[in-house]
Protein backbone atom coordinates (compact mmCIF):
# COMPACT_ATOMS: atom_id res chain seq x y z
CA UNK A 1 -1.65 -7.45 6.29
CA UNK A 2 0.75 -9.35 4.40
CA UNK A 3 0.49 -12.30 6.54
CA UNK A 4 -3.48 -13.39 5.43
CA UNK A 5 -2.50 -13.44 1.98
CA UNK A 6 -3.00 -16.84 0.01
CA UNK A 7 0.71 -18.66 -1.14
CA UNK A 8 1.75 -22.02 -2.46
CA UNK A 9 4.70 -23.68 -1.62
CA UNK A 10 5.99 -26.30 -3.92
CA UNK A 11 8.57 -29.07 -3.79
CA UNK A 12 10.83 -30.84 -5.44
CA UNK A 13 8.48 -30.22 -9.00
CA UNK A 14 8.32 -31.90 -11.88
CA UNK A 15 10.67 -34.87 -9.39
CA UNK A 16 9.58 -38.03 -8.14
CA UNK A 17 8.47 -36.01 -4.60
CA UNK A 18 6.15 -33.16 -5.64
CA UNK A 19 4.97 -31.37 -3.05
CA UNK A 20 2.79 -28.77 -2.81
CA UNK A 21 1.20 -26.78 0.22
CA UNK A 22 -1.34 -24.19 -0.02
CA UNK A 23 -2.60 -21.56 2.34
CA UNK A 24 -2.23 -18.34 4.10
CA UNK A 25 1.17 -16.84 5.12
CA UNK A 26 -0.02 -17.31 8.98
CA UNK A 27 -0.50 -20.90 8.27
CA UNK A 28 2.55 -21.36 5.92
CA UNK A 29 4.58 -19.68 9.06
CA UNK A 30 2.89 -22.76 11.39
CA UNK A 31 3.04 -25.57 9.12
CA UNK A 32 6.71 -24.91 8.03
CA UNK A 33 7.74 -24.71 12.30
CA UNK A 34 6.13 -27.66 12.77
CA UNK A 35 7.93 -29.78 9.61
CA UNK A 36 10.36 -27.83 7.47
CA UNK A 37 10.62 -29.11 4.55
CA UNK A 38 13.83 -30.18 2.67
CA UNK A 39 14.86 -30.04 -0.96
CA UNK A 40 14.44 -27.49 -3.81
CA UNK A 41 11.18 -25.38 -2.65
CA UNK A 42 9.55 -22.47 -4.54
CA UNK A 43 7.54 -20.49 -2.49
CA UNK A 44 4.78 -18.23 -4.45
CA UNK A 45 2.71 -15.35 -2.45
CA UNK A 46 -0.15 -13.72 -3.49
CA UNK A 47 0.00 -10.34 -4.93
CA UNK A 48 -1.58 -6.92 -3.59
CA UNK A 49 -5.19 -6.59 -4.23
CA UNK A 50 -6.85 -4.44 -6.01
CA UNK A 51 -9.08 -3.66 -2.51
CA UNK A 52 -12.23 -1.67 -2.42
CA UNK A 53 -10.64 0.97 0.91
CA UNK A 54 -11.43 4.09 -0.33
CA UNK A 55 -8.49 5.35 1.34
CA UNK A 56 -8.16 8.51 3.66
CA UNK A 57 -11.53 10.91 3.27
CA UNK A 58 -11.37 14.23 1.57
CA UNK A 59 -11.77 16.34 4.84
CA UNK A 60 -8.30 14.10 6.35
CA UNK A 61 -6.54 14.81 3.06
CA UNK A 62 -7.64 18.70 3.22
CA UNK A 63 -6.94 18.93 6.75
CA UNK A 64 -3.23 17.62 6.16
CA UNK A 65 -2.90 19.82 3.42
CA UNK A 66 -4.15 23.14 5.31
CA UNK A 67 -1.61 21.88 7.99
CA UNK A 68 0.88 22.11 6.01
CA UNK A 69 0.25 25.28 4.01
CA UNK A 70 0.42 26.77 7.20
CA UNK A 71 3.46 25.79 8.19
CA UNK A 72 4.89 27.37 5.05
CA UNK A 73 4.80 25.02 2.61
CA UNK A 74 4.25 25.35 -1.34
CA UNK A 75 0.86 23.91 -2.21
CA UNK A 76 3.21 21.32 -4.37
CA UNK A 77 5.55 20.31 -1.65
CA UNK A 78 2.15 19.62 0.54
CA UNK A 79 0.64 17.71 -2.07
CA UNK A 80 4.07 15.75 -2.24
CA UNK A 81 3.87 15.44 1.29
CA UNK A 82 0.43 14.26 1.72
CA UNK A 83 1.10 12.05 -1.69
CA UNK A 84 4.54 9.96 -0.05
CA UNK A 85 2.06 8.12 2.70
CA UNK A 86 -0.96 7.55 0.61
CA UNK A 87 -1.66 4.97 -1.84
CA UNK A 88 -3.21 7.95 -3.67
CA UNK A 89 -2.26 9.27 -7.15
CA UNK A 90 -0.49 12.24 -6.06
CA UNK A 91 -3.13 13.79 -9.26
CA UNK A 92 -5.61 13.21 -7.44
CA UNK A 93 -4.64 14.82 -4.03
CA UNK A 94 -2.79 18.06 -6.66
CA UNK A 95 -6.51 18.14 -8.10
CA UNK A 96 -8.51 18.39 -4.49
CA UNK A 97 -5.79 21.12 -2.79
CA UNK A 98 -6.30 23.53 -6.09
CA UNK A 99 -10.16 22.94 -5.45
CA UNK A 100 -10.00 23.79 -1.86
CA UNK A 101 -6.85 25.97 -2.04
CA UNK A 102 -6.04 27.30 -5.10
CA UNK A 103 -8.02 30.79 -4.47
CA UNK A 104 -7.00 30.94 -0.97
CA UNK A 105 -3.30 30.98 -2.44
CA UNK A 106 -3.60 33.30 -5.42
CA UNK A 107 -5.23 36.11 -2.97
CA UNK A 108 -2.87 35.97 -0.76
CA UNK A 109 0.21 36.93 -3.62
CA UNK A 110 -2.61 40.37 -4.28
């Protein structure tokens, strides 16, 4: 993943030499092989994108939740659990488990 993002290399700036190289990280990797460079070099990469995944579904997030509810754990801890590998506001995932599982839970304390 990180190795198609865009970077600039540049050397020897604002010096008599200015270099700069743009490209992916793939490419930077095979250009820099091939002739590595020599002097002061700053080497810029892109940052992470603000992409358009949608991330894991509803039904994967539920069924990792349910998983884990029945193997004993608090709804919280699950949602903390499910939260740590997602790039998911762990809000979001606290909202969705009290929708699907906050009934469930409070009958089974009766």
């Amino acid at each position: 993943m990180l190795q198609c993002r865009q970077c600039v290399m540049a050397r020897e700036m604002t010096k008599v030499h200015e270099e700069f190289w743009r490209g992916t990280i793939d490419k930077a990797k095979e250009a820099f092989l091939a002739h590595q460079p020599k002097g002061e070099i700053t080497f810029l990469i892109e940052g992470k994108s603000t992409s358009t995944d949608e991330g894991p579904s509803e039904s994967q997030l539920e069924n990792e939740l349910r998983e884990l509810i029945a193997e004993g754990h608090s709804l919280s801890m699950a949602v903390k659990l499910v939260a740590s590998g997602k790039l998911m506001k762990r809000k979001a995932i606290y909202s969705l488990a009290l929708r699907k599982f906050g009934g469930q839970l409070e009958s089974e304390d009766d």
